[in-house]
Every structure is written in C-alpha cells, then in structure tokens.
N, C-alpha and C. Protein backbone atom coordinates (compact mmCIF):
# COMPACT_ATOMS: atom_id res chain seq x y z
N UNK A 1 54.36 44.83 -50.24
CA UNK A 1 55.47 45.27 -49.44
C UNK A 1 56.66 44.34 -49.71
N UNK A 2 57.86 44.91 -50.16
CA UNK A 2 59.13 44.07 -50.42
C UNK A 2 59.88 43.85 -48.79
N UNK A 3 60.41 42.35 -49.08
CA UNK A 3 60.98 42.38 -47.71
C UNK A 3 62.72 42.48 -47.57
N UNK A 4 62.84 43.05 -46.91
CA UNK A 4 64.34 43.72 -46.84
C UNK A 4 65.35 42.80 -46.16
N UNK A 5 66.11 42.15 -46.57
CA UNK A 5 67.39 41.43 -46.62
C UNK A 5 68.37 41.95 -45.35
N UNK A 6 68.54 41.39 -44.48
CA UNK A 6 69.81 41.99 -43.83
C UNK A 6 71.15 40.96 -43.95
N UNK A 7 72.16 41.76 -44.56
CA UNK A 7 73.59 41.08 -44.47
C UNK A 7 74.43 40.11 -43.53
N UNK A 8 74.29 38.98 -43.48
CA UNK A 8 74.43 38.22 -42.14
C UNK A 8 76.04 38.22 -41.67
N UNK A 9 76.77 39.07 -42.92
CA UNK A 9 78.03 39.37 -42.99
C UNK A 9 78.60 40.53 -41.80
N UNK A 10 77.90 41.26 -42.14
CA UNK A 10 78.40 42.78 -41.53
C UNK A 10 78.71 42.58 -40.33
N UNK A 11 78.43 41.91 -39.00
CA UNK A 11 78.71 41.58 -37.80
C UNK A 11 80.14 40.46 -37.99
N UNK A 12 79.81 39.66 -38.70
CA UNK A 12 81.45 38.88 -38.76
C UNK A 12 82.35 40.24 -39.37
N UNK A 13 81.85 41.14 -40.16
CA UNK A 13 83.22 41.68 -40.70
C UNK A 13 83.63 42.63 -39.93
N UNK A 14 82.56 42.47 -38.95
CA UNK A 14 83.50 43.84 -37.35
C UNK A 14 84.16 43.19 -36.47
N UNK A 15 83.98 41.59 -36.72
CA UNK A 15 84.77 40.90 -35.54
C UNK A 15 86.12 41.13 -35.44
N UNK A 16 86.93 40.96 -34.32
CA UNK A 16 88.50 41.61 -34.46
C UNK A 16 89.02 39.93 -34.53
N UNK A 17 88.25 39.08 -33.90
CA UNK A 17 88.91 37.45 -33.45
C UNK A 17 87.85 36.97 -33.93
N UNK A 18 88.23 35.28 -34.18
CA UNK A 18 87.49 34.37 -34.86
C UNK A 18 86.92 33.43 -33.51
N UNK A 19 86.02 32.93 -33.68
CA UNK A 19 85.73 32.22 -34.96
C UNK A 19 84.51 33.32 -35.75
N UNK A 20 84.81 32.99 -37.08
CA UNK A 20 84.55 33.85 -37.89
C UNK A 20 83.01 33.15 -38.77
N UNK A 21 81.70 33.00 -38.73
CA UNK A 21 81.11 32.46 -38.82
C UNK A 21 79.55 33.31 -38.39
N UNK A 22 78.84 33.96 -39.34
CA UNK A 22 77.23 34.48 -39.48
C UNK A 22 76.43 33.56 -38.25
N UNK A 23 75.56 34.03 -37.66
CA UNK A 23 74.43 33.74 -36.66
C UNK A 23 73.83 32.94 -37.16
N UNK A 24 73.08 33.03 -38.50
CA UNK A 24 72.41 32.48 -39.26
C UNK A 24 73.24 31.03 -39.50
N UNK A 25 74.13 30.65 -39.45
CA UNK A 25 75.33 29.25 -39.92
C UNK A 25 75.27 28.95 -38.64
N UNK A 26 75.18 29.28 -37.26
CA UNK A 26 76.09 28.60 -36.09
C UNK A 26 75.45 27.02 -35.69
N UNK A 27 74.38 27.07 -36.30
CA UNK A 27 74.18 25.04 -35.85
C UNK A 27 74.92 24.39 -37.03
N UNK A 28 75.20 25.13 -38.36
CA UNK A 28 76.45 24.16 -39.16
C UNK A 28 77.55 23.67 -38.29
N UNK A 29 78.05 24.69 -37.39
CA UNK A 29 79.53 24.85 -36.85
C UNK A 29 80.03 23.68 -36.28
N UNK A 30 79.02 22.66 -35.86
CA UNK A 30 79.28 21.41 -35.06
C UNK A 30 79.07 20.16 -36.37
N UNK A 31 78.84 20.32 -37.46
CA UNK A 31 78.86 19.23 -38.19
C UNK A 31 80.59 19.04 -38.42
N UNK A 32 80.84 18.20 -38.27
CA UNK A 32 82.25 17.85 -38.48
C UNK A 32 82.48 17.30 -40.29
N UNK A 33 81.76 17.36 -40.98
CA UNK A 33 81.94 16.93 -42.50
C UNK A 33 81.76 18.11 -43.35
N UNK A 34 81.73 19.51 -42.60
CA UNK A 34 81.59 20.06 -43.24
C UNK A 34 83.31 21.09 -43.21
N UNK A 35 84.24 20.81 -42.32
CA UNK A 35 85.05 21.15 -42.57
C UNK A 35 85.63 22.74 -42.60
N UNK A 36 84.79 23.51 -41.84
CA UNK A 36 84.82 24.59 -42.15
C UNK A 36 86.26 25.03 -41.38
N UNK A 37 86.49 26.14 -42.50
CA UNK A 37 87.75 27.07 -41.76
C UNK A 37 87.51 28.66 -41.28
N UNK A 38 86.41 28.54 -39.97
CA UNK A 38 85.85 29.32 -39.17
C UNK A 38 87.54 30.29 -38.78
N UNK A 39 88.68 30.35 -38.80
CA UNK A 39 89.65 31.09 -38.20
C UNK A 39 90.23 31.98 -39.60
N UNK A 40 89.55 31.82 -40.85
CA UNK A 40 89.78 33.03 -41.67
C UNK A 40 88.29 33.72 -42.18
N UNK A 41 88.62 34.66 -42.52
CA UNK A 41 87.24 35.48 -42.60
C UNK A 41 86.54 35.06 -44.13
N UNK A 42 85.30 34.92 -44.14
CA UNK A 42 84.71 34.70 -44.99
C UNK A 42 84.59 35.04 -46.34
N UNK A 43 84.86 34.66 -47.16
CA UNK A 43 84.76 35.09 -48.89
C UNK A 43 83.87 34.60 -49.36
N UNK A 44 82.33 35.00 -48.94
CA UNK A 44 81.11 34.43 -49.88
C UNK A 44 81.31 35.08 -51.48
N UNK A 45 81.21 36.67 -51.67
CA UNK A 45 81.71 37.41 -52.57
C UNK A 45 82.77 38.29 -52.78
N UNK A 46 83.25 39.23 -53.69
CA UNK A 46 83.72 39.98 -53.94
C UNK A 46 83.30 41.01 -54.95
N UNK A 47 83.38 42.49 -53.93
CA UNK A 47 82.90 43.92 -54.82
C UNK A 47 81.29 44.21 -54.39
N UNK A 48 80.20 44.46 -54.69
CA UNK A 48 79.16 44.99 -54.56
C UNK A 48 78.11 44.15 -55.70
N UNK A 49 77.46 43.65 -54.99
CA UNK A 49 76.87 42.33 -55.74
C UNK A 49 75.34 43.30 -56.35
N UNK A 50 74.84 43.92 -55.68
CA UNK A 50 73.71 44.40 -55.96
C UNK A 50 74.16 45.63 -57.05
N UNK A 51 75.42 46.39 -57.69
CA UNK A 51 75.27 47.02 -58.56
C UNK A 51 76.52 46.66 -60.02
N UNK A 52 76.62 44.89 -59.01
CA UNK A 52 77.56 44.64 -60.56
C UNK A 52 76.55 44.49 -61.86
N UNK A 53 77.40 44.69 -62.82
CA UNK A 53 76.84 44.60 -64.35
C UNK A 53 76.88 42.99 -64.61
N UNK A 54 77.63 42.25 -63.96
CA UNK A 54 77.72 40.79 -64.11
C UNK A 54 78.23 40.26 -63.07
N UNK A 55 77.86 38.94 -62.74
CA UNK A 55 77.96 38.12 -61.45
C UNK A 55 78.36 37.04 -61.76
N UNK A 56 79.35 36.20 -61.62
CA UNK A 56 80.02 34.83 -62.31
C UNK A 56 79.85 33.90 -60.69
N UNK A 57 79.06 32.53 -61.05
CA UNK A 57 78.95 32.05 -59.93
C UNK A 57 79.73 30.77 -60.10
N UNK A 58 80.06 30.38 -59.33
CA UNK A 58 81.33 29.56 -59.17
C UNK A 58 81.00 28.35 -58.10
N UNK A 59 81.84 27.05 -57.88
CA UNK A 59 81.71 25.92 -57.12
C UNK A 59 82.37 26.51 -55.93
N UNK A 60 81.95 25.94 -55.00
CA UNK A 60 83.04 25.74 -53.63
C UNK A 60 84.60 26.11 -54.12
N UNK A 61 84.97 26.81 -53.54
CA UNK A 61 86.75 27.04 -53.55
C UNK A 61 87.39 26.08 -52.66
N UNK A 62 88.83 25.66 -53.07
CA UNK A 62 89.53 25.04 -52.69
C UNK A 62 90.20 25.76 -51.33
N UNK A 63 91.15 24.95 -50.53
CA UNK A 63 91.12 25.68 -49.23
C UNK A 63 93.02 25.12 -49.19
N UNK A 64 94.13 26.05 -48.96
CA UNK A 64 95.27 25.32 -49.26
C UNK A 64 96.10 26.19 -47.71
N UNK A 65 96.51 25.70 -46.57
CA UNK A 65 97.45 25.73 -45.25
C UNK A 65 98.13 27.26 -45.91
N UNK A 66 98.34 27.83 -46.80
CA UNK A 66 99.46 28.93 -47.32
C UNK A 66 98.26 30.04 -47.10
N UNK A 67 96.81 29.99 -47.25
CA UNK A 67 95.94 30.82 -46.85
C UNK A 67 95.82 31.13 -45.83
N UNK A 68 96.10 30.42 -44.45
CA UNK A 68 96.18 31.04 -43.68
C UNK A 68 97.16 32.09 -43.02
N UNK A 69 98.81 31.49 -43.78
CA UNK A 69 99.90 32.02 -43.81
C UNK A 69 99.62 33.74 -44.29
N UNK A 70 98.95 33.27 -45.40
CA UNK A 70 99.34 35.18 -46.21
C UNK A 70 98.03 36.07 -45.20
N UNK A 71 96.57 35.33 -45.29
CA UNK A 71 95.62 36.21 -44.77
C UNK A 71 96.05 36.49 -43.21
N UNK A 72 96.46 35.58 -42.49
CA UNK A 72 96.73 35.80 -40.64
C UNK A 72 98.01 36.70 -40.42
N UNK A 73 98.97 36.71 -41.61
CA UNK A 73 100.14 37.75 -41.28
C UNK A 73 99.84 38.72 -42.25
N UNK A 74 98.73 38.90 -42.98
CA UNK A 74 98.64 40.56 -43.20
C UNK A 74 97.65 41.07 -43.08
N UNK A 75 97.77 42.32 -42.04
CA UNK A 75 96.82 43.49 -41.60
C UNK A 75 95.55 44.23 -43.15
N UNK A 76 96.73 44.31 -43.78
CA UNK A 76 96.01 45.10 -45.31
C UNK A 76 94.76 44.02 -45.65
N UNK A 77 95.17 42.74 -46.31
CA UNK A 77 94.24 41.79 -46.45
C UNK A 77 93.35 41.33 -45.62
N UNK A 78 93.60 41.69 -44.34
CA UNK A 78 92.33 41.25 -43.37
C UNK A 78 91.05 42.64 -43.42
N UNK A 79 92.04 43.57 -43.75
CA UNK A 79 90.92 44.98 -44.03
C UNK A 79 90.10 44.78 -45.08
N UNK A 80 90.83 43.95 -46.15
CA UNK A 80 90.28 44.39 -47.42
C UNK A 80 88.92 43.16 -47.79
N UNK A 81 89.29 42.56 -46.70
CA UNK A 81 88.28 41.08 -46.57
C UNK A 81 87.22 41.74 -45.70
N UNK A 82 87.29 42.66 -44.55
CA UNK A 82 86.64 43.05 -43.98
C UNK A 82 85.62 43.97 -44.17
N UNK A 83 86.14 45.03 -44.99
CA UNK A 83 85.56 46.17 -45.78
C UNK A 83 84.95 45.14 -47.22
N UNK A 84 84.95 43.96 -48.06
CA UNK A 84 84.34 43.55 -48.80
C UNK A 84 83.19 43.18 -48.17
N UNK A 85 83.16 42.71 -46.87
CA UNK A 85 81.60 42.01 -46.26
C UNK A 85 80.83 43.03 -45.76
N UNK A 86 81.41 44.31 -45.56
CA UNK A 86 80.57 45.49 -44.71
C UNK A 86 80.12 46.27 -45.59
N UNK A 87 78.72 45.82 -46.06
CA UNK A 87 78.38 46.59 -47.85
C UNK A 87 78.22 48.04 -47.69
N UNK A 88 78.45 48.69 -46.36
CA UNK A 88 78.61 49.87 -46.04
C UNK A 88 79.59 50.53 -46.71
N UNK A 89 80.43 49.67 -46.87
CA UNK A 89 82.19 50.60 -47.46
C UNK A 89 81.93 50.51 -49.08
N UNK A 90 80.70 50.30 -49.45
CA UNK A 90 81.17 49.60 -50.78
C UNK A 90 80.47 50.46 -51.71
C-alpha cells in the first residue's frame, strides 16, 4: 500500500492574513535564528512538481525589504502565489 502525501501548503494558500506558515513548521516559528518571513506567502516551489519534465533544486533564497513592497501591494501576485501552493489549480 503506497502512502499518500498531503500538501501542507494548501491551507496556508487559502489564508487571506498571515502569519503565513504550514502546521507541520509551527514549533520552528519561535526559533529566533531562523529568521523567518512568516508575513509573505510561501515559495517552496513553482508550477506542478509532480508532472514537471525537470526539477532544478536550488539553496535557500535571499530575502530583500522591496519583496515585501511589490508582493503586499499587489493583489495579482498574491493570487498567483496562492494558486501556485493550491495543487488544485494546477
């Protein structure tokens, strides 16, 4: 019997307000070295991971004050962040 995966995403990507942060993470949330920026929505991936032809895995991303500027004043980009984590839309 294979065991079936549930997306720990899909509930953050219905949230309307932050903090923005999976069930599965919430005892990280109090480490203070880890720095997290729980008030923008999560970018683990991008696109549909289970029917890409290739997957490029990458280090930690950098985190720069102008991200919150463009993602918190636009509606479009908060959809399009939202609809990437809800593998429903995808």
């Amino acid at each position: 019997m294979s065991k079936v995966s549930v997306n720990p995403w899909l509930k953050v990507a219905r949230q309307k307000n932050p903090p923005y942060l999976a069930e599965c993470d919430q005892d990280i949330k109090l480490a203070d070295f880890y720095n997290l920026h729980i008030e923008l929505l999560p970018q683990p991936y991008f696109g549909n991971v289970i029917s890409a032809k290739v997957v490029c895995l990458l280090l930690n991303p950098g985190y720069s004050r102008t991200e919150d500027i463009v993602e918190l004043d636009c509606r479009k980009l908060q959809q399009a962040l939202r609809d990437n984590l809800d593998s429903t839309t995808s």
